[in-house]
Protein backbone atom coordinates (compact mmCIF):
# COMPACT_ATOMS: atom_id res chain seq x y z
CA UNK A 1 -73.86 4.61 -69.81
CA UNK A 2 -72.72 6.64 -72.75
CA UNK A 3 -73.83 9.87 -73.81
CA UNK A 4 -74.16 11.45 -77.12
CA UNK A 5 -74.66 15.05 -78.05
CA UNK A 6 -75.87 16.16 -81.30
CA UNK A 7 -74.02 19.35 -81.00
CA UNK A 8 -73.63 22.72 -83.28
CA UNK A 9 -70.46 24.43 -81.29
CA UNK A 10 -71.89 27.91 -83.09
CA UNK A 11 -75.14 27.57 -81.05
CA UNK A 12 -75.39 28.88 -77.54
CA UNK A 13 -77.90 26.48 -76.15
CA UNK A 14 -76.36 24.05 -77.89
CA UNK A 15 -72.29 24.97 -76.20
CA UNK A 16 -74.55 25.24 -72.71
CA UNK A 17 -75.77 21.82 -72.87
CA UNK A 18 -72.44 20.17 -73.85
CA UNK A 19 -71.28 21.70 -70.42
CA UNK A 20 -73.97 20.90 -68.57
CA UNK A 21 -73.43 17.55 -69.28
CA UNK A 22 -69.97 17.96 -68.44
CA UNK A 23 -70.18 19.65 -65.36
CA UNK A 24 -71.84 16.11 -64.01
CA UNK A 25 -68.46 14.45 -65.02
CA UNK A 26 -69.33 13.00 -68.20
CA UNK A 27 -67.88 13.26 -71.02
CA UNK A 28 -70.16 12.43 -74.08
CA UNK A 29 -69.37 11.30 -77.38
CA UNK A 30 -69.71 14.55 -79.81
CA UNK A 31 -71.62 14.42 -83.25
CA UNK A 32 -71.28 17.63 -84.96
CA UNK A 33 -74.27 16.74 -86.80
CA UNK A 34 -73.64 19.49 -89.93
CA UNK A 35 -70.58 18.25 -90.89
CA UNK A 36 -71.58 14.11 -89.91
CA UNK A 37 -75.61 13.97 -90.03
CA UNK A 38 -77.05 10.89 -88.64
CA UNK A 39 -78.64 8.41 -91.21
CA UNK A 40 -82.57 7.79 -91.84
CA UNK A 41 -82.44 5.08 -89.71
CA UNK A 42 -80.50 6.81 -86.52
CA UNK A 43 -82.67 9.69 -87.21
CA UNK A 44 -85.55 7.51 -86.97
CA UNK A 45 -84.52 5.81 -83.90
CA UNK A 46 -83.88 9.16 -81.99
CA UNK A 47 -87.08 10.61 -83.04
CA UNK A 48 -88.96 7.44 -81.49
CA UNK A 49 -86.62 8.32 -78.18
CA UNK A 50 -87.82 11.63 -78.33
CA UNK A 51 -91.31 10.55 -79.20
CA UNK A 52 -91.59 13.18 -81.77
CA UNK A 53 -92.62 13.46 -85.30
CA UNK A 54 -89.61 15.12 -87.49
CA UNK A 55 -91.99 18.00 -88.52
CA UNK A 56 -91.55 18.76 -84.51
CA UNK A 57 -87.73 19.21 -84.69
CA UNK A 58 -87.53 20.91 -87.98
CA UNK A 59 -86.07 24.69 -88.05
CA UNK A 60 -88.90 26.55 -89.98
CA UNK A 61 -86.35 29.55 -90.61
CA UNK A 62 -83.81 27.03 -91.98
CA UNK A 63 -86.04 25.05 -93.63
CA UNK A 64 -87.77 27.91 -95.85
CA UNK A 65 -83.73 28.46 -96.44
CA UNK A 66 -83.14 25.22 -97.63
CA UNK A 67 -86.08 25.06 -99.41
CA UNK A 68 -87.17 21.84 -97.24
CA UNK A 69 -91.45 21.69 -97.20
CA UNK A 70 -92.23 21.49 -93.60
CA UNK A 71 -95.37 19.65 -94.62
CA UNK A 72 -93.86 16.70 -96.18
CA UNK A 73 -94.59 13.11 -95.17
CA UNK A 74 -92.47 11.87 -92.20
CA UNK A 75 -90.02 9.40 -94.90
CA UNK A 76 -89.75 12.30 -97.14
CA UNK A 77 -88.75 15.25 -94.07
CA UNK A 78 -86.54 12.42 -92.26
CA UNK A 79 -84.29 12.26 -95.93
CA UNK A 80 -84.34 16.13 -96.15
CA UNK A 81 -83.00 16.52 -92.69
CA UNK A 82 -80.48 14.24 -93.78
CA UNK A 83 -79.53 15.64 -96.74
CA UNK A 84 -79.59 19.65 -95.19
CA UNK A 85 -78.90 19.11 -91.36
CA UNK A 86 -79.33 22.46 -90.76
CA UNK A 87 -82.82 21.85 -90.29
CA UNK A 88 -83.07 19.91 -87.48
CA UNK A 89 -83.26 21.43 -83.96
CA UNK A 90 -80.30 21.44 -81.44
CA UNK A 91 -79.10 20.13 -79.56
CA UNK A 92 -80.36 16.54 -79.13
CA UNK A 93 -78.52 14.37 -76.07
CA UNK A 94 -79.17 10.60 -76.20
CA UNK A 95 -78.34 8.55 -73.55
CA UNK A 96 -79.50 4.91 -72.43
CA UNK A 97 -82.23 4.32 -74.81
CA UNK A 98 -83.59 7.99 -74.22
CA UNK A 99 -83.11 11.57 -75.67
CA UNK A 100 -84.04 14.53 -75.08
CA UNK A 101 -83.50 18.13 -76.86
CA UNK A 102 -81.48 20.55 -75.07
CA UNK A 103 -83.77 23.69 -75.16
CA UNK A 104 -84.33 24.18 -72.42
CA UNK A 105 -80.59 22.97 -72.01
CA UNK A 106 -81.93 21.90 -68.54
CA UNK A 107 -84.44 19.50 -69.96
CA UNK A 108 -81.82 16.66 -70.76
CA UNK A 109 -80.67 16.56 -67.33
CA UNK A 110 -83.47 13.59 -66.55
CA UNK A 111 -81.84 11.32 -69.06
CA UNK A 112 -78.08 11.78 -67.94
């Protein structure tokens, strides 16, 4: 079953969860999500996995920074996270049809 990790190597939680997920062997496909943000529609899908709205993965600090209104519709936040990645919380592992986010890094364990 393949794994992906939405992954920022400069965050800590985001480096521990990569090697959890390693540590069990597998070796997931990486997404450096600043440099190669998913699309709309992936972000769509892996919100549904997550069963979360994007206002509950959104970075308030980096948000205000980007000058991304947390209170937008969920259309309108899904294209700003797309257009300033930065905003969305990290990590986020996906893995048969599931995804979880990494903070705890422990809590994507379940999906693996």
């Amino acid at each position: 079953m393949p794994v992906t990790i939405y992954h920022n190597p400069r965050c800590s939680k985001s480096r521990t969860t990569l090697g959890l997920i390693q540590e069990r062997g597998i070796e997931p496909r990486i997404v450096e999500y600043l440099t190669d943000p998913p699309s709309a529609a992936e972000l769509k899908k892996i919100l549904a996995m997550l069963g979360k709205r994007p206002a509950e993965i959104l970075r308030r600090k980096e948000a205000k920074e980007e000058g991304v209104d947390p209170d937008l519709d969920d259309d309108a936040l899904i294209a700003a996270m797309v257009a300033h990645p930065r905003v969305i919380e990290r990590p986020i592992v996906v893995s048969g049809g599931k995804a979880a986010m990494g903070r705890p890094p422990e809590s994507v364990i379940d999906i693996l």
